[in-house]
PDB file of N, CA and C in Angstrom:
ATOM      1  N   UNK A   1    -101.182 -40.699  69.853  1.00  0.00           N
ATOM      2  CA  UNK A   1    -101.018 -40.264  71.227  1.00  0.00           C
ATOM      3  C   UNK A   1    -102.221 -40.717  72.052  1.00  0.00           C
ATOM      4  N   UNK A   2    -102.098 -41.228  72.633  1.00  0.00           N
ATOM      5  CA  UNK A   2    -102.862 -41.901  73.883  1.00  0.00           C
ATOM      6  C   UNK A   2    -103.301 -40.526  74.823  1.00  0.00           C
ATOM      7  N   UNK A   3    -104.716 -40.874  75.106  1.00  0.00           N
ATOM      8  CA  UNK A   3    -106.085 -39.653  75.483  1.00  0.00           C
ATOM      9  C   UNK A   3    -105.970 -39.728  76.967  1.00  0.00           C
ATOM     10  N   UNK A   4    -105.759 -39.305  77.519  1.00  0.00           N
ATOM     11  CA  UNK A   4    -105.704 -39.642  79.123  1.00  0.00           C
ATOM     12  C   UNK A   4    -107.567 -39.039  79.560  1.00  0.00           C
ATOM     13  N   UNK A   5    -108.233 -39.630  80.567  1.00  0.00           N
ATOM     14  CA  UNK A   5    -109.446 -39.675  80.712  1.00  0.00           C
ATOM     15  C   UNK A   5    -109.323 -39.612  82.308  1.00  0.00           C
ATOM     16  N   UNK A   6    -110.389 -38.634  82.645  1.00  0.00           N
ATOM     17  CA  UNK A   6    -110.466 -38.383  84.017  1.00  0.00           C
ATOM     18  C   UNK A   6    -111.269 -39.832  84.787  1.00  0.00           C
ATOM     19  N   UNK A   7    -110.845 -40.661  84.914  1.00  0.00           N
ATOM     20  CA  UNK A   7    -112.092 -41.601  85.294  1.00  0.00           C
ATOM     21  C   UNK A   7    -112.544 -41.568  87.240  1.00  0.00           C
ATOM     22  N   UNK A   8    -113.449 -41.286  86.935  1.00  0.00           N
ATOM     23  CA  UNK A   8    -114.404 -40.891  88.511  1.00  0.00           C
ATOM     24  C   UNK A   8    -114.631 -42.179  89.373  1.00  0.00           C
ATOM     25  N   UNK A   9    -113.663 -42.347  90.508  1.00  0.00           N
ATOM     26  CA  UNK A   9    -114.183 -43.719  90.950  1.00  0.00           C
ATOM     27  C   UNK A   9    -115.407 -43.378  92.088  1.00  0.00           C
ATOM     28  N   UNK A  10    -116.170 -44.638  92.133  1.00  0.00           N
ATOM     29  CA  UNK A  10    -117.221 -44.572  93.141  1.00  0.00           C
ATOM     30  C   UNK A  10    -116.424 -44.354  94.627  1.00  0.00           C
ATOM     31  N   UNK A  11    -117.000 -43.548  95.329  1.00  0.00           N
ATOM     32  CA  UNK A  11    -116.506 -43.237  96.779  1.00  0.00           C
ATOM     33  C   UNK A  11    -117.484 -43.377  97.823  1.00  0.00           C
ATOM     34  N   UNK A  12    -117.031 -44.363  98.878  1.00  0.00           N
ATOM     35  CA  UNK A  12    -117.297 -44.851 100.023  1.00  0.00           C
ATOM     36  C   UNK A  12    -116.910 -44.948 101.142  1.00  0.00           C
ATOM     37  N   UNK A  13    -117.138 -44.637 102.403  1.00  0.00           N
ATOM     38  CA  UNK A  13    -116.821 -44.992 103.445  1.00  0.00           C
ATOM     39  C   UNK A  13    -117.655 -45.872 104.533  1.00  0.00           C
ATOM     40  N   UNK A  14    -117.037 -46.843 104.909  1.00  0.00           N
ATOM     41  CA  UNK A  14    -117.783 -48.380 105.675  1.00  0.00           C
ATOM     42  C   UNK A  14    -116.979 -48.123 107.126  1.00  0.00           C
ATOM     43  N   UNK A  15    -117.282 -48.529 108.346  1.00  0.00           N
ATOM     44  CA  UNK A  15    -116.762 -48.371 109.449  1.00  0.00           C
ATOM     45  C   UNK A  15    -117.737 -49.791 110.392  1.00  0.00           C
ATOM     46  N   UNK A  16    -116.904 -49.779 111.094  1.00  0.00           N
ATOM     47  CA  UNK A  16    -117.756 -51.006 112.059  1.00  0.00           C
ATOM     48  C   UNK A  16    -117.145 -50.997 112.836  1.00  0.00           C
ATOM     49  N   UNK A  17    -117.886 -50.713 114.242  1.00  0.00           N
ATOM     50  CA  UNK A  17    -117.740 -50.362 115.473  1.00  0.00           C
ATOM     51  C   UNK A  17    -116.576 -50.032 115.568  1.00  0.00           C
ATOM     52  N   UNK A  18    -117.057 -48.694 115.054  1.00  0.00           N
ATOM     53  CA  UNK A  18    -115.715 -47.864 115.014  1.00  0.00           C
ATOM     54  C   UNK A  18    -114.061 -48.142 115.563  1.00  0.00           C
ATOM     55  N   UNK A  19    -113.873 -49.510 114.738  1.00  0.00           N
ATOM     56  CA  UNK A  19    -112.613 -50.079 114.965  1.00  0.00           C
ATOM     57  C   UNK A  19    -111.959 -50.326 113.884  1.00  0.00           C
ATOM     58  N   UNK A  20    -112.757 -50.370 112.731  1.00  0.00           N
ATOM     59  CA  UNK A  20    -112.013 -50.811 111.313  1.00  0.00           C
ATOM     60  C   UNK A  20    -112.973 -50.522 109.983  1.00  0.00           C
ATOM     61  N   UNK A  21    -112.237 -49.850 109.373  1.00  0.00           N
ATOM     62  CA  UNK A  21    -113.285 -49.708 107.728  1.00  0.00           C
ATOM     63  C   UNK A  21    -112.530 -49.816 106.703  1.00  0.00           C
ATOM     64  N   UNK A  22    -113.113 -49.623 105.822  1.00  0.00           N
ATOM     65  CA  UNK A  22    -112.635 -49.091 104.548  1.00  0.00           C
ATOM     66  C   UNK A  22    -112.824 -47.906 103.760  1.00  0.00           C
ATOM     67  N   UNK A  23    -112.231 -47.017 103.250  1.00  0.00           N
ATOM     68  CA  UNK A  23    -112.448 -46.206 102.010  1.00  0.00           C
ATOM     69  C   UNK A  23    -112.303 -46.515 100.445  1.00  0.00           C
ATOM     70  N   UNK A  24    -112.933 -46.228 100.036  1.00  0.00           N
ATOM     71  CA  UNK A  24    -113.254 -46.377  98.176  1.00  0.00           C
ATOM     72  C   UNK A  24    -113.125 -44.924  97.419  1.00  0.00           C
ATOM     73  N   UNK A  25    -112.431 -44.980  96.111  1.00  0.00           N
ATOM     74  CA  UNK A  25    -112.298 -43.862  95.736  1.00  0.00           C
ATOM     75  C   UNK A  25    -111.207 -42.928  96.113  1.00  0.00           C
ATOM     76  N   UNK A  26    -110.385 -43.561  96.717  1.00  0.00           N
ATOM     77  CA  UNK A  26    -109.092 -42.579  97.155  1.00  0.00           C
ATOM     78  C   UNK A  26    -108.411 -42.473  95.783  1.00  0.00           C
ATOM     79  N   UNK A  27    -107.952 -41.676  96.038  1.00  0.00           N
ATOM     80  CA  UNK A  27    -106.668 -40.682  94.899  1.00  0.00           C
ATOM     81  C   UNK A  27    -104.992 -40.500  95.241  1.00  0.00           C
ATOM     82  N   UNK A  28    -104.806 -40.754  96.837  1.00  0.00           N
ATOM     83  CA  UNK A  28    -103.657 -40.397  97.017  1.00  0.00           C
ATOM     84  C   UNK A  28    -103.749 -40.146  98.449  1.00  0.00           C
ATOM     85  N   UNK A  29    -102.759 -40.995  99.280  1.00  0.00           N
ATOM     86  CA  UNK A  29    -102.723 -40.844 100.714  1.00  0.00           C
ATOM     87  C   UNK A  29    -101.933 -39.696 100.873  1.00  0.00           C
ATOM     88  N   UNK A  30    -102.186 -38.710 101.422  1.00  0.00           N
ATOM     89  CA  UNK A  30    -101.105 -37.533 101.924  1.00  0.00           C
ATOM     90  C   UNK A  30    -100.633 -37.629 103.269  1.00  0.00           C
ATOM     91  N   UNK A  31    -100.841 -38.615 103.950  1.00  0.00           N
ATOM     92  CA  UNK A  31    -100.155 -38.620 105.389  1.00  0.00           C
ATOM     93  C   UNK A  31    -101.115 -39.776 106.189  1.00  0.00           C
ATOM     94  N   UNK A  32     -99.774 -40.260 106.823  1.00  0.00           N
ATOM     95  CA  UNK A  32    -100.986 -41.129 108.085  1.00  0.00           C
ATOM     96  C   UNK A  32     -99.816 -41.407 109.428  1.00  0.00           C
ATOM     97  N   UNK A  33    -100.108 -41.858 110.272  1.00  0.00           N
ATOM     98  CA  UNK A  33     -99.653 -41.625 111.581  1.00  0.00           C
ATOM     99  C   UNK A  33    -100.417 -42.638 112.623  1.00  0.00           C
ATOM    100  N   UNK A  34     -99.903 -42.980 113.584  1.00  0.00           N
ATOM    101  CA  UNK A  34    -101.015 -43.812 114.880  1.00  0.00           C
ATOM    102  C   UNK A  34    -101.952 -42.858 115.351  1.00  0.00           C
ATOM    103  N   UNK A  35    -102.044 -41.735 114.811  1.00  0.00           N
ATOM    104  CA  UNK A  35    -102.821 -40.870 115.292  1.00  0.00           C
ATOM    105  C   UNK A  35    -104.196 -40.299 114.480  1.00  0.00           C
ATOM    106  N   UNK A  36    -103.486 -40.163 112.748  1.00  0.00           N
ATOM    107  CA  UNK A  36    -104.135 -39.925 112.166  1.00  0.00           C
ATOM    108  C   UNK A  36    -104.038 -40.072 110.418  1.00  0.00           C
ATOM    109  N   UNK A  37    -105.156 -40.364 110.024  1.00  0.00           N
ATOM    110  CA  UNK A  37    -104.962 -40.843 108.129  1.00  0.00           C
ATOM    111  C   UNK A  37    -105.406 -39.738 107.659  1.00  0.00           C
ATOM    112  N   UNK A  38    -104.423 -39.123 106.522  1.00  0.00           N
ATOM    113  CA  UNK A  38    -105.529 -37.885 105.653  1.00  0.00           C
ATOM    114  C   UNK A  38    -105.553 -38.842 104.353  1.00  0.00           C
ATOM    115  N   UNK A  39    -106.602 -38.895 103.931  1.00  0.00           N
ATOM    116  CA  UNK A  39    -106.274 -39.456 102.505  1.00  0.00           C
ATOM    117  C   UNK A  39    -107.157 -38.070 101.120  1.00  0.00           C
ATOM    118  N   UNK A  40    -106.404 -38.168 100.382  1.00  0.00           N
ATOM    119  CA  UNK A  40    -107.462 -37.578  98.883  1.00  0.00           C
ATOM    120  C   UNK A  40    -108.179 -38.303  98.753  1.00  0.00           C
ATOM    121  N   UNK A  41    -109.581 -37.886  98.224  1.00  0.00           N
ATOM    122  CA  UNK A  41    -110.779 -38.869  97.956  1.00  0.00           C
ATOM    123  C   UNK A  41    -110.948 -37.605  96.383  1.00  0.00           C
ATOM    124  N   UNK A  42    -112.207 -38.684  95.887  1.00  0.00           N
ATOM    125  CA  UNK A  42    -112.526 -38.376  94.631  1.00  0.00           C
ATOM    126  C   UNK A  42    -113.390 -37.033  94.834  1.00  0.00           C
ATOM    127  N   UNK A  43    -114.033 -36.897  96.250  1.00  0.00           N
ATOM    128  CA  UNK A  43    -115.060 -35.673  97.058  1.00  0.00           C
ATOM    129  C   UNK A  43    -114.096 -34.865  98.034  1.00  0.00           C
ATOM    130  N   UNK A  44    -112.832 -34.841  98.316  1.00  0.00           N
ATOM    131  CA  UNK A  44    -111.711 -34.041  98.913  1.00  0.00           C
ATOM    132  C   UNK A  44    -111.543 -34.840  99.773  1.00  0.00           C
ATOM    133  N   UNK A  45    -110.551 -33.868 100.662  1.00  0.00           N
ATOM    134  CA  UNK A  45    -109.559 -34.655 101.848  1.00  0.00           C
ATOM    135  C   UNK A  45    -110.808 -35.014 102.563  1.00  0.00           C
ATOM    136  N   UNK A  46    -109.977 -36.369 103.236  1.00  0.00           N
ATOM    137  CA  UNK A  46    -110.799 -37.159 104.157  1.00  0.00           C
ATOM    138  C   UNK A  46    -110.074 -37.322 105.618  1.00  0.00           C
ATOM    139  N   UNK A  47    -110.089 -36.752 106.903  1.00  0.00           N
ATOM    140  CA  UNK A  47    -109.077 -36.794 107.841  1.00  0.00           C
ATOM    141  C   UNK A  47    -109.864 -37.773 109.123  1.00  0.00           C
ATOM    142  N   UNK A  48    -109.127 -39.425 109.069  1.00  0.00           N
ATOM    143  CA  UNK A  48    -109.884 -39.863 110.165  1.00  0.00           C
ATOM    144  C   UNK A  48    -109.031 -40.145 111.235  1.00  0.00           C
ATOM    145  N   UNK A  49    -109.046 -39.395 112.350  1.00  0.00           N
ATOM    146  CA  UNK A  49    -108.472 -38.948 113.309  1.00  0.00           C
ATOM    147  C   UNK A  49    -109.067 -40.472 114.351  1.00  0.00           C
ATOM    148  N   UNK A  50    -108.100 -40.741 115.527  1.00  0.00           N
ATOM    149  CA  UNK A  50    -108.283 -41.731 116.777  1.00  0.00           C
ATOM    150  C   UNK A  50    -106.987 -41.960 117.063  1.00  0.00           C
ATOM    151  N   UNK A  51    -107.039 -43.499 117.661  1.00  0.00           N
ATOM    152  CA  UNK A  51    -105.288 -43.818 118.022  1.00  0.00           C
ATOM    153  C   UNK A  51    -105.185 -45.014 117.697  1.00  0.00           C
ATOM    154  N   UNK A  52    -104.015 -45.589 118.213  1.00  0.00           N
ATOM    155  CA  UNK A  52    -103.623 -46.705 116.896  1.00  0.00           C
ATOM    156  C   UNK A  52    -103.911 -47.040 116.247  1.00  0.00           C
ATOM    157  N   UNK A  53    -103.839 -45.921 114.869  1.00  0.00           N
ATOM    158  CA  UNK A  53    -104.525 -46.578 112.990  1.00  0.00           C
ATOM    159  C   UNK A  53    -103.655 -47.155 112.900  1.00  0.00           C
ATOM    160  N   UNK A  54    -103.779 -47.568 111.916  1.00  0.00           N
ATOM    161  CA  UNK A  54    -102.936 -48.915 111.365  1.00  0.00           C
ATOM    162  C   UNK A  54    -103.722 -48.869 109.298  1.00  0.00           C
ATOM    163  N   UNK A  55    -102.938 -48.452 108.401  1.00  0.00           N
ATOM    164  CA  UNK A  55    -103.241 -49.031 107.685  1.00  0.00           C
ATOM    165  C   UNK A  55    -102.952 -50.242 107.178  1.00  0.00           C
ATOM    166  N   UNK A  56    -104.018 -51.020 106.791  1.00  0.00           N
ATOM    167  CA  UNK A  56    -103.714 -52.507 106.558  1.00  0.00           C
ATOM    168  C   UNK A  56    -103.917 -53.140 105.015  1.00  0.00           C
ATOM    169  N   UNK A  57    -104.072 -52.308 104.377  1.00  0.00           N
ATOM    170  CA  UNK A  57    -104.354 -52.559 103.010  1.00  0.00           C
ATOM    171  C   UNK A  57    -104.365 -51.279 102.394  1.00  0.00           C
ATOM    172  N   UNK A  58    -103.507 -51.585 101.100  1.00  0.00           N
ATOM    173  CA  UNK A  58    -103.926 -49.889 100.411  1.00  0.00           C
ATOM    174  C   UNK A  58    -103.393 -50.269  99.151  1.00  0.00           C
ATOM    175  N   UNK A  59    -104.598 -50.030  98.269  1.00  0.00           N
ATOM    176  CA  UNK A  59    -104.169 -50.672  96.580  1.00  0.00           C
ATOM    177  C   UNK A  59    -104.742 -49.206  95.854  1.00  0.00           C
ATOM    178  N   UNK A  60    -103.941 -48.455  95.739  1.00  0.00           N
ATOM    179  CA  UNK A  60    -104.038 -47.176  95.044  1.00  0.00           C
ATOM    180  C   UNK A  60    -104.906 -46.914  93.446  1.00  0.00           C
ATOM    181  N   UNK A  61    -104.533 -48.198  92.645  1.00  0.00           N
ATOM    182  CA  UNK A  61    -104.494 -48.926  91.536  1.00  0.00           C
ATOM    183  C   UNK A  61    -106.086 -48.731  91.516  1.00  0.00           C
ATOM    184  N   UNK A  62    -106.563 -49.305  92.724  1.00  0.00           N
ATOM    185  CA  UNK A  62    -108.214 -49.183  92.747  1.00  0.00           C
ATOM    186  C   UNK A  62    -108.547 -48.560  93.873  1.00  0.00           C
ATOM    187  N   UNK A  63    -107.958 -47.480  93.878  1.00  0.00           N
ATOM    188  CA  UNK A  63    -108.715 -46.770  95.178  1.00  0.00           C
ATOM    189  C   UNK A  63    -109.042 -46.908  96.328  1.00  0.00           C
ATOM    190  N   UNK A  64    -108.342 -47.822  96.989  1.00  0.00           N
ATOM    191  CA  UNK A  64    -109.074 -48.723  98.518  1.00  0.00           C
ATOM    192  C   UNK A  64    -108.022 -48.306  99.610  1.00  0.00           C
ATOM    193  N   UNK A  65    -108.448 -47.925 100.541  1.00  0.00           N
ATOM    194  CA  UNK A  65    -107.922 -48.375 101.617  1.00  0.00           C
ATOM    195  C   UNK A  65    -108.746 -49.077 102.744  1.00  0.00           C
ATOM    196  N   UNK A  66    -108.069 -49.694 103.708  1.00  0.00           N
ATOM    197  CA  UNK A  66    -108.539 -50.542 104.580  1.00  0.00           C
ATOM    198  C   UNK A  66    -107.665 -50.088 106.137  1.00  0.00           C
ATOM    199  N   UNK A  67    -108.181 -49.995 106.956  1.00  0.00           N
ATOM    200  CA  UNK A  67    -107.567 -49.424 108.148  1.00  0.00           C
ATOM    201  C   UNK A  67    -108.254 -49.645 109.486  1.00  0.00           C
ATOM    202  N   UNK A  68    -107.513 -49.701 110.693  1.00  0.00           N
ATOM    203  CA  UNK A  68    -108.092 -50.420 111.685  1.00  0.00           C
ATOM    204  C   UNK A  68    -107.552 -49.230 112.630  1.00  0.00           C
ATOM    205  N   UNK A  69    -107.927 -49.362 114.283  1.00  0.00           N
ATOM    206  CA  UNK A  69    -107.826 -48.748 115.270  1.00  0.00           C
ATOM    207  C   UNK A  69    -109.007 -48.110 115.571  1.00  0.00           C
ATOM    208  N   UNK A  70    -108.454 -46.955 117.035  1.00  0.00           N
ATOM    209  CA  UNK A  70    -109.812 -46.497 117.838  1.00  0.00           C
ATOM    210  C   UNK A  70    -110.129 -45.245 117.011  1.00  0.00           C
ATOM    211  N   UNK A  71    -111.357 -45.270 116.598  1.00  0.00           N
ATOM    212  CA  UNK A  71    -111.365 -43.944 115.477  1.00  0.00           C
ATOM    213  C   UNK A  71    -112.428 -43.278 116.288  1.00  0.00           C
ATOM    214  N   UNK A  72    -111.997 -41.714 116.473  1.00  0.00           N
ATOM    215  CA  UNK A  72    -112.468 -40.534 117.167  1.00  0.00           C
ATOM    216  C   UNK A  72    -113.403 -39.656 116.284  1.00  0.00           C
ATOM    217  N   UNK A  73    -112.564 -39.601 115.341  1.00  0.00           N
ATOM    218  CA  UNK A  73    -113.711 -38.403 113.841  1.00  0.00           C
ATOM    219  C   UNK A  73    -113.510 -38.991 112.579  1.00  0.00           C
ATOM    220  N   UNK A  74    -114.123 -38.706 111.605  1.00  0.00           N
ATOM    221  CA  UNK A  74    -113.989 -38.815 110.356  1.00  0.00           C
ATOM    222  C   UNK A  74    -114.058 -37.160 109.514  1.00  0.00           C
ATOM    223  N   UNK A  75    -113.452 -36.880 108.737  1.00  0.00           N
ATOM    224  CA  UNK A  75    -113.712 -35.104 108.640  1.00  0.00           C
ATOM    225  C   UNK A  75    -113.351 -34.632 107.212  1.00  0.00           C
ATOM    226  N   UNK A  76    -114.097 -34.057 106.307  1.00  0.00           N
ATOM    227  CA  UNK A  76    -113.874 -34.097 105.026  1.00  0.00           C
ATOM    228  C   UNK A  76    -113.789 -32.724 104.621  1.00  0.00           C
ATOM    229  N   UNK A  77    -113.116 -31.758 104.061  1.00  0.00           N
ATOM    230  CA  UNK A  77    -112.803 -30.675 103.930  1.00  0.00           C
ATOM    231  C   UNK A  77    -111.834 -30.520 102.491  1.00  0.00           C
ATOM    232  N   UNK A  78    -112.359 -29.553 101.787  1.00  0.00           N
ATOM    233  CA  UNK A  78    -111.717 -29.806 100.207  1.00  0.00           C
ATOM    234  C   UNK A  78    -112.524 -29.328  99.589  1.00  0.00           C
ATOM    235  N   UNK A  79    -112.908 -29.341  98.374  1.00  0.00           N
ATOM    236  CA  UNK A  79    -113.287 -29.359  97.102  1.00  0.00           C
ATOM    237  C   UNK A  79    -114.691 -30.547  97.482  1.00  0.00           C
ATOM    238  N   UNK A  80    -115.874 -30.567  96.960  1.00  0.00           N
ATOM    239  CA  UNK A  80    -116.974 -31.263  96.782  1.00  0.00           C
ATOM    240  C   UNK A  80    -117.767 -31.451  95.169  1.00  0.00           C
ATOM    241  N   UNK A  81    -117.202 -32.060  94.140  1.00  0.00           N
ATOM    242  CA  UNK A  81    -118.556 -31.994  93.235  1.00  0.00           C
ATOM    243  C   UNK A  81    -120.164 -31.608  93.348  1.00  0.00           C
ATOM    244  N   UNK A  82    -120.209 -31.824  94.502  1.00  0.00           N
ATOM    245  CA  UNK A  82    -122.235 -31.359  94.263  1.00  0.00           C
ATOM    246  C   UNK A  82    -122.119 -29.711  94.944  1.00  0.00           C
ATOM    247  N   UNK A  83    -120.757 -29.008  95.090  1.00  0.00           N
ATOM    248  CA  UNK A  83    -121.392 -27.462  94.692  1.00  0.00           C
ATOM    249  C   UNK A  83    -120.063 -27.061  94.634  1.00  0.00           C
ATOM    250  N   UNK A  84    -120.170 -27.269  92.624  1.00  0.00           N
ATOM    251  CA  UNK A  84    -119.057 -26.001  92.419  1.00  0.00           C
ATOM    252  C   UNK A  84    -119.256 -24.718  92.103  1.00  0.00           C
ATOM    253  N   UNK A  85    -118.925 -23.844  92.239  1.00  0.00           N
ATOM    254  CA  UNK A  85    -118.730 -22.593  92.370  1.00  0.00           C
ATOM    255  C   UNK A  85    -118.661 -22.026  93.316  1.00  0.00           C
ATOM    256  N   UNK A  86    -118.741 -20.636  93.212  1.00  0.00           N
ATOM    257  CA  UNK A  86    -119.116 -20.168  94.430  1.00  0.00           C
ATOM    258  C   UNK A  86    -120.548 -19.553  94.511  1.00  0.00           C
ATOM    259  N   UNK A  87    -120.632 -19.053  95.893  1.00  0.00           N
ATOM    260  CA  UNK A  87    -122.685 -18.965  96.493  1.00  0.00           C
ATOM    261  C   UNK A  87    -123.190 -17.947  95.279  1.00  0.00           C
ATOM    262  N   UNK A  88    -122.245 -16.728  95.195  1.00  0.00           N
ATOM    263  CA  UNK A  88    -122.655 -15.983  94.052  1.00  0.00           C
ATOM    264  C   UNK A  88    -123.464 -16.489  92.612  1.00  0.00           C
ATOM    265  N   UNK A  89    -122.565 -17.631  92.157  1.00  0.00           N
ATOM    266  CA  UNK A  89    -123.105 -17.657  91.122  1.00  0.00           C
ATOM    267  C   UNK A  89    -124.045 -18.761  91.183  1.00  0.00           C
ATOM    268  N   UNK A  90    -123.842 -19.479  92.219  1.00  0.00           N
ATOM    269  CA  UNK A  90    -125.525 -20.465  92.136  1.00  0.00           C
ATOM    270  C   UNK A  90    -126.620 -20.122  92.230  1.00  0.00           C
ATOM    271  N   UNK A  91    -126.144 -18.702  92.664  1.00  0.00           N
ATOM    272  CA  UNK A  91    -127.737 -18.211  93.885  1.00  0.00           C
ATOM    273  C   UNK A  91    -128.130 -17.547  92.147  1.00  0.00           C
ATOM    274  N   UNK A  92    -127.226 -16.988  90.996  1.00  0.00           N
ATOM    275  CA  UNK A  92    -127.399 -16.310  89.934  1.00  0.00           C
ATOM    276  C   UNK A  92    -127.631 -16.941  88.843  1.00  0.00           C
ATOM    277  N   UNK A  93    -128.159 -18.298  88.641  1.00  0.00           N
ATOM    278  CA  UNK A  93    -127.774 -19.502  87.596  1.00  0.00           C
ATOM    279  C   UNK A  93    -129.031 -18.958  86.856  1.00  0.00           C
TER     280      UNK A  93
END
């Protein structure tokens, strides 16, 4: 039986003049729109909000997306690896 393995991709976000970037490390697009991209990242949802996005590349396989338009926010909300738990028990380690 074949071991299935969590493998952690490196996660990035690149932008240039705020007209076009890329993300690294995605997991799974959950929605996108001319308005707005949520994608899963390997560090939680990633919501980059403006107007006419456009995704223009998206290879799941390796984690990438590539996307263009007028981008307003970038906004990450989810789950974070660098603090799990909760305040209780860090503040108690």
């Amino acid at each position: 039986m074949e071991e299935k393995r969590n493998v952690v991709r490196p996660h990035s976000v690149t932008w240039k003049d705020r007209k076009q970037g890329s993300v690294t490390g995605v997991t799974d697009v959950i929605s996108f729109d001319e308005n707005c991209v949520v994608l899963e990242t390997e560090l939680g949802t990633l919501t980059v909000k403006g107007k006419n996005m456009h995704v223009g590349r998206l290879t799941l396989e390796q984690g990438e997306v590539e996307m263009d338009g007028e981008i307003d926010s970038i906004v990450y909300s989810g789950h974070s690896p660098a603090r799990k738990g909760s305040l209780i028990k860090r503040m108690f380690r």
